[in-house]
Protein backbone atom coordinates (compact mmCIF):
# COMPACT_ATOMS: atom_id res chain seq x y z
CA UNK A 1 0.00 0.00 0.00
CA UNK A 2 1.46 3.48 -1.10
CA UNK A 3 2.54 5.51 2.39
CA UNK A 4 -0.03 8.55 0.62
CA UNK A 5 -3.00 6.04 -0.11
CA UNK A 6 -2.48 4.18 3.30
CA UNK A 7 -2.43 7.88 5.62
CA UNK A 8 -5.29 9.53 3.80
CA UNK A 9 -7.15 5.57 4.45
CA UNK A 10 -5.93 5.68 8.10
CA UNK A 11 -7.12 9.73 8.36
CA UNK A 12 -10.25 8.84 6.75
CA UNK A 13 -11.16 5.60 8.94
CA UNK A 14 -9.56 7.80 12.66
CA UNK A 15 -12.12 10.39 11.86
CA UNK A 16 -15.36 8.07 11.19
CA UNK A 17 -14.15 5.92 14.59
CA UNK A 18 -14.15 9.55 16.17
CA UNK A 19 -17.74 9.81 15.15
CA UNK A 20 -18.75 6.50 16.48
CA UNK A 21 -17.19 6.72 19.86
CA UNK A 22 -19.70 9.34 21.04
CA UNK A 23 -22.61 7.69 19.73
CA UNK A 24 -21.57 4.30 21.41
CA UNK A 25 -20.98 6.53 24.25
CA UNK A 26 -17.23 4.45 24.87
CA UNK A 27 -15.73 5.72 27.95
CA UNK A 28 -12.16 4.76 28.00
CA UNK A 29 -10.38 4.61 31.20
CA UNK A 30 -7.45 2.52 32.74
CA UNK A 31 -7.32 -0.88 32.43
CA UNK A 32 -11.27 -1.08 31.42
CA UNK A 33 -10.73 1.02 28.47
CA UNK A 34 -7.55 -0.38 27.26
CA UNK A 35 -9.27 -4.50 27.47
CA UNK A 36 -12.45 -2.35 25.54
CA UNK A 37 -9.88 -0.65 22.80
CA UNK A 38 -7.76 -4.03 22.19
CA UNK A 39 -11.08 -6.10 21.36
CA UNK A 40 -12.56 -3.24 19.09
CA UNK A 41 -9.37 -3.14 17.23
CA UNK A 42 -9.14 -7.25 17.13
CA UNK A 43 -13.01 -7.08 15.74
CA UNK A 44 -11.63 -5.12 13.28
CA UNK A 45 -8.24 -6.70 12.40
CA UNK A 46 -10.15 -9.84 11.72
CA UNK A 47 -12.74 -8.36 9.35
CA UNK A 48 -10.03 -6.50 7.17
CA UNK A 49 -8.13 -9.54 7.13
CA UNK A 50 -11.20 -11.36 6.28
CA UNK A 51 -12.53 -8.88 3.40
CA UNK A 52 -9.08 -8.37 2.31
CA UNK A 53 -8.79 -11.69 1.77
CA UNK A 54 -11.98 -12.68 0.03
CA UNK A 55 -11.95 -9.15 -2.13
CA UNK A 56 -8.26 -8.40 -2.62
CA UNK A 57 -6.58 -5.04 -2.74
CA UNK A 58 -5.84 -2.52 -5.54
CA UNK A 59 -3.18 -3.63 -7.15
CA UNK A 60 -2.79 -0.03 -9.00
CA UNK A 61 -3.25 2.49 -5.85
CA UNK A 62 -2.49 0.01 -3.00
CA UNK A 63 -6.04 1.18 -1.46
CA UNK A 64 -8.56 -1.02 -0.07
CA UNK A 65 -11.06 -2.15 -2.48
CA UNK A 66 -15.15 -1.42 -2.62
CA UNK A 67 -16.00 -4.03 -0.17
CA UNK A 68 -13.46 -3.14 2.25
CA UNK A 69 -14.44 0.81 2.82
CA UNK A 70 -17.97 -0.71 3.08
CA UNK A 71 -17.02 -2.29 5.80
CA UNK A 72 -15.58 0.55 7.50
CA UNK A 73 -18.09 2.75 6.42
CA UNK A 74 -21.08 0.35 8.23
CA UNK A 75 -19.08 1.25 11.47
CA UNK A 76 -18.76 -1.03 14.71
CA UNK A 77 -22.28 -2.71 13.47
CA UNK A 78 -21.21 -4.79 10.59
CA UNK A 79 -17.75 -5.97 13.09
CA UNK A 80 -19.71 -7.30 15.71
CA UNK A 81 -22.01 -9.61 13.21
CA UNK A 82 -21.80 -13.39 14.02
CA UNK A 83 -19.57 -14.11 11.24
CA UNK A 84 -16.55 -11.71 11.98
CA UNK A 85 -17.37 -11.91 15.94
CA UNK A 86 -17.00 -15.99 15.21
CA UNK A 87 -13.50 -15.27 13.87
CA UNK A 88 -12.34 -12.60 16.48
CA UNK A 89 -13.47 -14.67 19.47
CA UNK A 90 -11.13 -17.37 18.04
CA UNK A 91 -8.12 -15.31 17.98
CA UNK A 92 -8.93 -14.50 21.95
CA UNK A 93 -9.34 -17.79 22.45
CA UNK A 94 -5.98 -19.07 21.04
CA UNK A 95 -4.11 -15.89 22.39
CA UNK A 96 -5.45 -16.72 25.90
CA UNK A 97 -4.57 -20.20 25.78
CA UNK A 98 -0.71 -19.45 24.55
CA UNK A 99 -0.03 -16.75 27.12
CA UNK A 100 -1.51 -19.39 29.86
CA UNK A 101 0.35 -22.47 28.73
CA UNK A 102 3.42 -21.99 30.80
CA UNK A 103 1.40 -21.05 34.03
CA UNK A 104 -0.66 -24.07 33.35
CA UNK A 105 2.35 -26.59 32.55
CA UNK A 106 3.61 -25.42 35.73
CA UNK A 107 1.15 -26.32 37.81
CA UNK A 108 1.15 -29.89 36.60
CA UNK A 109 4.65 -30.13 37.57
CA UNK A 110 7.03 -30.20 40.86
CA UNK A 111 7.57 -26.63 40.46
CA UNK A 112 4.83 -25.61 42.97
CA UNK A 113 6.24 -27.83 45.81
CA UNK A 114 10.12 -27.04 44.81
CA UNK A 115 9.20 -23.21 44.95
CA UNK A 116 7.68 -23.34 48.39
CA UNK A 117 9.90 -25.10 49.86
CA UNK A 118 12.79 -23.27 48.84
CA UNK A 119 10.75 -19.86 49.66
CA UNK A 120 10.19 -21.71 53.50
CA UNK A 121 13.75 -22.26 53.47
CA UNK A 122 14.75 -18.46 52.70
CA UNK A 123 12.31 -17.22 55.64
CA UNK A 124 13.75 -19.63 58.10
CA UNK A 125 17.20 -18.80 57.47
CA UNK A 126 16.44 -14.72 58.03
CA UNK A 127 17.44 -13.61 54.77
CA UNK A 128 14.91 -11.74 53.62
CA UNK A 129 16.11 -11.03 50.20
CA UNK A 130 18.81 -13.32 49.55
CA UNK A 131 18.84 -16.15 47.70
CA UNK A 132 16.62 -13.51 45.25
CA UNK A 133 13.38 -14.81 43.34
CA UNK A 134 15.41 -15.05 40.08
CA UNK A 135 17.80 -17.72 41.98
CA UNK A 136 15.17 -19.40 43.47
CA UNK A 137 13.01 -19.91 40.15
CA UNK A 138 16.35 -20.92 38.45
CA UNK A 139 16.51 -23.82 40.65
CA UNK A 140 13.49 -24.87 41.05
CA UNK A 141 13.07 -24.78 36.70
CA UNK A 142 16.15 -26.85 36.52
CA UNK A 143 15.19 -29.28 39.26
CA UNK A 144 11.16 -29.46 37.59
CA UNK A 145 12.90 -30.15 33.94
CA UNK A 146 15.43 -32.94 35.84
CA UNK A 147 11.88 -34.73 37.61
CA UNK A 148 9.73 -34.42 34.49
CA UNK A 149 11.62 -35.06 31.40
CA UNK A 150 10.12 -38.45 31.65
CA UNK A 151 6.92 -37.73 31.69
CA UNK A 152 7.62 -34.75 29.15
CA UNK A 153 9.15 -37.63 26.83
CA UNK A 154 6.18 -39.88 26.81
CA UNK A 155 4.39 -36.76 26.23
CA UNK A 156 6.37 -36.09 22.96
CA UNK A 157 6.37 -40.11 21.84
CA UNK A 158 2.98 -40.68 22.48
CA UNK A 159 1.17 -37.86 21.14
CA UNK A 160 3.15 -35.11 19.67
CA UNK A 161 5.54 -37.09 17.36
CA UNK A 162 2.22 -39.05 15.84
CA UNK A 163 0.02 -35.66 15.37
CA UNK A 164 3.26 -33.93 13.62
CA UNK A 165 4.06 -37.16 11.20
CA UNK A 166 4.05 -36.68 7.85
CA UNK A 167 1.64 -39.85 7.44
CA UNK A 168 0.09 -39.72 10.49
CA UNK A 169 -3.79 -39.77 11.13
CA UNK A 170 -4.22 -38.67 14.75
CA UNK A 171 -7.11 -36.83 15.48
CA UNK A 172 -6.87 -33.73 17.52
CA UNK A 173 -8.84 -35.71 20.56
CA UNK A 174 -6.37 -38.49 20.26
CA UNK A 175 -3.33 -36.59 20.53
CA UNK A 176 -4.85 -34.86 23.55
CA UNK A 177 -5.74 -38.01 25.43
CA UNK A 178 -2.46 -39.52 24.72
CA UNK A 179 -0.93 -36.48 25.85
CA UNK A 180 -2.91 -35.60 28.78
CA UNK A 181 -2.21 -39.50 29.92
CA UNK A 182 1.58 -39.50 31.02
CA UNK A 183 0.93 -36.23 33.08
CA UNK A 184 -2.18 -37.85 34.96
CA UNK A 185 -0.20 -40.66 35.55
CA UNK A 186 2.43 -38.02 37.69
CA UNK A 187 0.15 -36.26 39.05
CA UNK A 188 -2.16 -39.44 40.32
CA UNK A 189 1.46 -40.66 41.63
CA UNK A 190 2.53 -37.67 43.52
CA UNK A 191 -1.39 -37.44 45.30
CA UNK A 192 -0.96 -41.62 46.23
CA UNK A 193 2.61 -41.70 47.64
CA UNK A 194 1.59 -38.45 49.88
CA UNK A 195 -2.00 -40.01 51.06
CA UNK A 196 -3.45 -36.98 49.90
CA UNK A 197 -6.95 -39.06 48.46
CA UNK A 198 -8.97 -37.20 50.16
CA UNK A 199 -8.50 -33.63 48.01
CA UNK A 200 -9.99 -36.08 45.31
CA UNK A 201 -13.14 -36.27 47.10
CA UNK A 202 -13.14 -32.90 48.48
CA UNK A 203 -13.40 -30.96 44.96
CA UNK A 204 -15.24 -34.56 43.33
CA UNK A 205 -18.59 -33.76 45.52
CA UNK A 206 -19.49 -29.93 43.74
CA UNK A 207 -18.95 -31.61 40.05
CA UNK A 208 -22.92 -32.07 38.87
CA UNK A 209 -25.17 -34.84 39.96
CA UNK A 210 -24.89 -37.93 38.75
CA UNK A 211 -21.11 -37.86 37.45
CA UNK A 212 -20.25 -41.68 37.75
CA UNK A 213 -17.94 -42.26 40.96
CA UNK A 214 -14.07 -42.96 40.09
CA UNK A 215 -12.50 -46.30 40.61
CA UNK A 216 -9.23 -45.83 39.78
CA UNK A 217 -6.75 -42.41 39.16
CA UNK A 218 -7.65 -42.79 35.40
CA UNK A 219 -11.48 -42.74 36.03
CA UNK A 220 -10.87 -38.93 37.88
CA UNK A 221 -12.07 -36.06 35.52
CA UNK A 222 -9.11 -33.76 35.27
CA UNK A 223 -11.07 -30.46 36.38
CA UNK A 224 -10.79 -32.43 39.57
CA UNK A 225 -7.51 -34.35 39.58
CA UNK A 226 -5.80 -30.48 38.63
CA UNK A 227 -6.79 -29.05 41.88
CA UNK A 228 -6.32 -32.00 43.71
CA UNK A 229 -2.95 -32.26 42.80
CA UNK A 230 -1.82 -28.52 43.57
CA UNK A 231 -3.41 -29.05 47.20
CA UNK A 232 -1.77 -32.41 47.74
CA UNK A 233 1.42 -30.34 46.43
CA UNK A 234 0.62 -27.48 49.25
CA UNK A 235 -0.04 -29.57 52.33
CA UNK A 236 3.53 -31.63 51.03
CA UNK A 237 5.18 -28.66 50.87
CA UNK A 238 3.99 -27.37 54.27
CA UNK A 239 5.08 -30.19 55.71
CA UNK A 240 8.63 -30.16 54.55
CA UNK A 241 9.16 -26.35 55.24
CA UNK A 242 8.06 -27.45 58.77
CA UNK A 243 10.78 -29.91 59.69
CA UNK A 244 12.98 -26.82 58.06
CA UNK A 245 12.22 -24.52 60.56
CA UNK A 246 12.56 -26.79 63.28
CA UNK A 247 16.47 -26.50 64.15
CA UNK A 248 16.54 -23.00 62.71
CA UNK A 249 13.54 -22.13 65.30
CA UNK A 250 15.91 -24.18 67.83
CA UNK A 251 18.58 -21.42 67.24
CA UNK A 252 16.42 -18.52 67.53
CA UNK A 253 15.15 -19.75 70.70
CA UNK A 254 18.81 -20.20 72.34
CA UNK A 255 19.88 -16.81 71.08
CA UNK A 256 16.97 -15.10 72.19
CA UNK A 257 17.61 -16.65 75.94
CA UNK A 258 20.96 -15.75 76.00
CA UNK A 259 20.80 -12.16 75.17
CA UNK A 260 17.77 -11.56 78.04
CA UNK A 261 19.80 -13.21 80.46
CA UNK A 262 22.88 -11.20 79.42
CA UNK A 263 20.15 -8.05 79.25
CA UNK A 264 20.58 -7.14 76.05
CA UNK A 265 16.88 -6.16 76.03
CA UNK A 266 17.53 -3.38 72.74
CA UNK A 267 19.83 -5.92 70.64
CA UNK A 268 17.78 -7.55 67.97
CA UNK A 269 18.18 -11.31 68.68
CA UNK A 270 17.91 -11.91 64.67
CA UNK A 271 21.75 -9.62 63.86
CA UNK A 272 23.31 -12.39 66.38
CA UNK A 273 21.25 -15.47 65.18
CA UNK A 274 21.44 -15.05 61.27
CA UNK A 275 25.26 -15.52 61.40
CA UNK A 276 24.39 -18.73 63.22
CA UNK A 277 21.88 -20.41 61.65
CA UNK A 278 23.81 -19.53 58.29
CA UNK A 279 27.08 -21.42 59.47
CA UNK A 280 25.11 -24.29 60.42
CA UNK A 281 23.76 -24.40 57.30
CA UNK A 282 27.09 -24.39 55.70
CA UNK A 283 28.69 -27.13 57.88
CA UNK A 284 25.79 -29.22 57.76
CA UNK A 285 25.58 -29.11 54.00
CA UNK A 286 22.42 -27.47 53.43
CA UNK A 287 21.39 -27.08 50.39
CA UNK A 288 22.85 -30.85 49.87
CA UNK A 289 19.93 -32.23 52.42
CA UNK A 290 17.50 -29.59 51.67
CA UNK A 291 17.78 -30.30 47.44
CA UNK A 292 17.78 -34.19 47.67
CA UNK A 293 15.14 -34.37 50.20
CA UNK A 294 12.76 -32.60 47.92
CA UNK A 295 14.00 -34.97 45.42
CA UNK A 296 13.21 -38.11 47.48
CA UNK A 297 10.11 -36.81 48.16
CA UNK A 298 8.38 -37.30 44.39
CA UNK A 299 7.28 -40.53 43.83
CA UNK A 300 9.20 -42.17 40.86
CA UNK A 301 7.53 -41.94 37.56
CA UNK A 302 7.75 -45.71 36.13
């Protein structure tokens, strides 16, 4: 499109959207009004694309053809019709699922429990700040990809390798069973070894009447086994972080007894005790116990 043609288009279609505002009577403000102005310009993205693509453009002046200023010209009605709102609700759709993925991936995996822990860990040691977020991620990413790479390759062998074959003929729904199966399997793992059945129940009993009851881990709808799973992961978690505290709590206590009976009422027991409880982290080998006990504690996947 010529950089002339394409301003006096973009001039011509700012003003008539200037016209239409008031009569909508669009208020635009923070977050609501930026949410209202990203759909109204994704309704419209995916009518051009979809008149532009059935009508064509002007090959001679690079403007939009007939069809496509009647579009613009019928205004917001003609972009929220069922066939362009079909499209445009599609493109949410998909956009929403992508930037959720990861966030959703993770909570599938051992990086909820790793993260807590390691977060416990940091608060019963003192240091507020130190080892930082960024460090503490790192770890527990690299320690989540070291647990689930087997699950992740039965993932790609059963279901992702078949769908993207040349001659394959998985279905969509087949690839997602086959896919969805190796995670269940973790996740129904990491819920038995921790006697954590119950959360099954606890989120089974508000699905609708008559759902057929579960016999086995496979037979659990995963709207239920997902929650289930992160809970399980919690009260794990909590549980570990508490036998952490324990002999840091121990150290605490001595150093706060020792500076009352001295009568060091205004020192701060925690600027004497952090030095301690960090060397006896160090000559106990710390992170050593605290890493492979969170490694013992996920149930192999076999």
């Amino acid at each position: 499109m010529g950089n002339a043609a394409a301003r006096r288009w973009i001039l011509g279609f700012s003003a008539r959207l200037r016209r239409y505002l008031p009569r909508l009577r669009v208020r635009f403000a923070g977050a609501t009004g930026i949410l209202c102005l990203s759909a109204c310009l994704s309704l419209f993205a995916t009518a051009v694309a979809q008149e532009s693509a059935s009508t064509g453009v002007s090959a001679s002046t690079g403007v939009p053809t007939d069809a496509l200023r009647d579009l613009v010209t019928r205004g917001p009605e003609s972009w929220i019709s069922p066939a362009y709102l079909r499209s445009t609700l599609q493109v949410l759709l998909t956009m929403t699922v992508v930037s959720l993925a990861p966030a959703i991936l993770l909570m599938t995996t051992s990086f909820v429990r790793i993260t807590v822990v390691l977060s416990l860990l940091r608060q019963a040691i003192g240091a507020q700040y130190l080892p930082s977020n960024q460090v503490i991620t790192s770890l527990a990413m690299f320690m989540t990809m070291l647990i689930m790479t087997p699950v992740w390759k039965d993932v790609v062998d059963d279901a992702i390798t078949p769908y993207t074959d040349a001659g394959g003929e998985m279905s969509v729904e087949a690839m997602w069973t086959a896919g969805v199966q190796p995670i269940r399997k973790f996740m129904s793992r990491q819920i038995e070894i921790a006697s954590n059945s119950e959360d099954i129940w606890l989120f089974y009993q508000y699905l609708p009447q008559g759902t057929p009851t579960p016999k086995a881990y496979d037979d659990v709808p995963l709207q239920v086994l997902l929650p289930a799973f992160m809970l399980s992961e919690l009260k794990t978690a909590f549980l570990i972080g508490f036998q952490i505290y324990l002999p840091f709590l121990i150290v605490d206590l001595v150093v706060s007894s020792v500076t009352i009976s001295m009568g060091m009422m205004m020192l701060p027991p925690m600027m004497i005790s952090l030095p301690f409880k960090l060397l006896l982290f160090v000559l106990v080998d710390g992170w050593n116990l605290v890493v492979g006990m969170l490694l013992q504690s996920f149930a192999p996947y076999t």
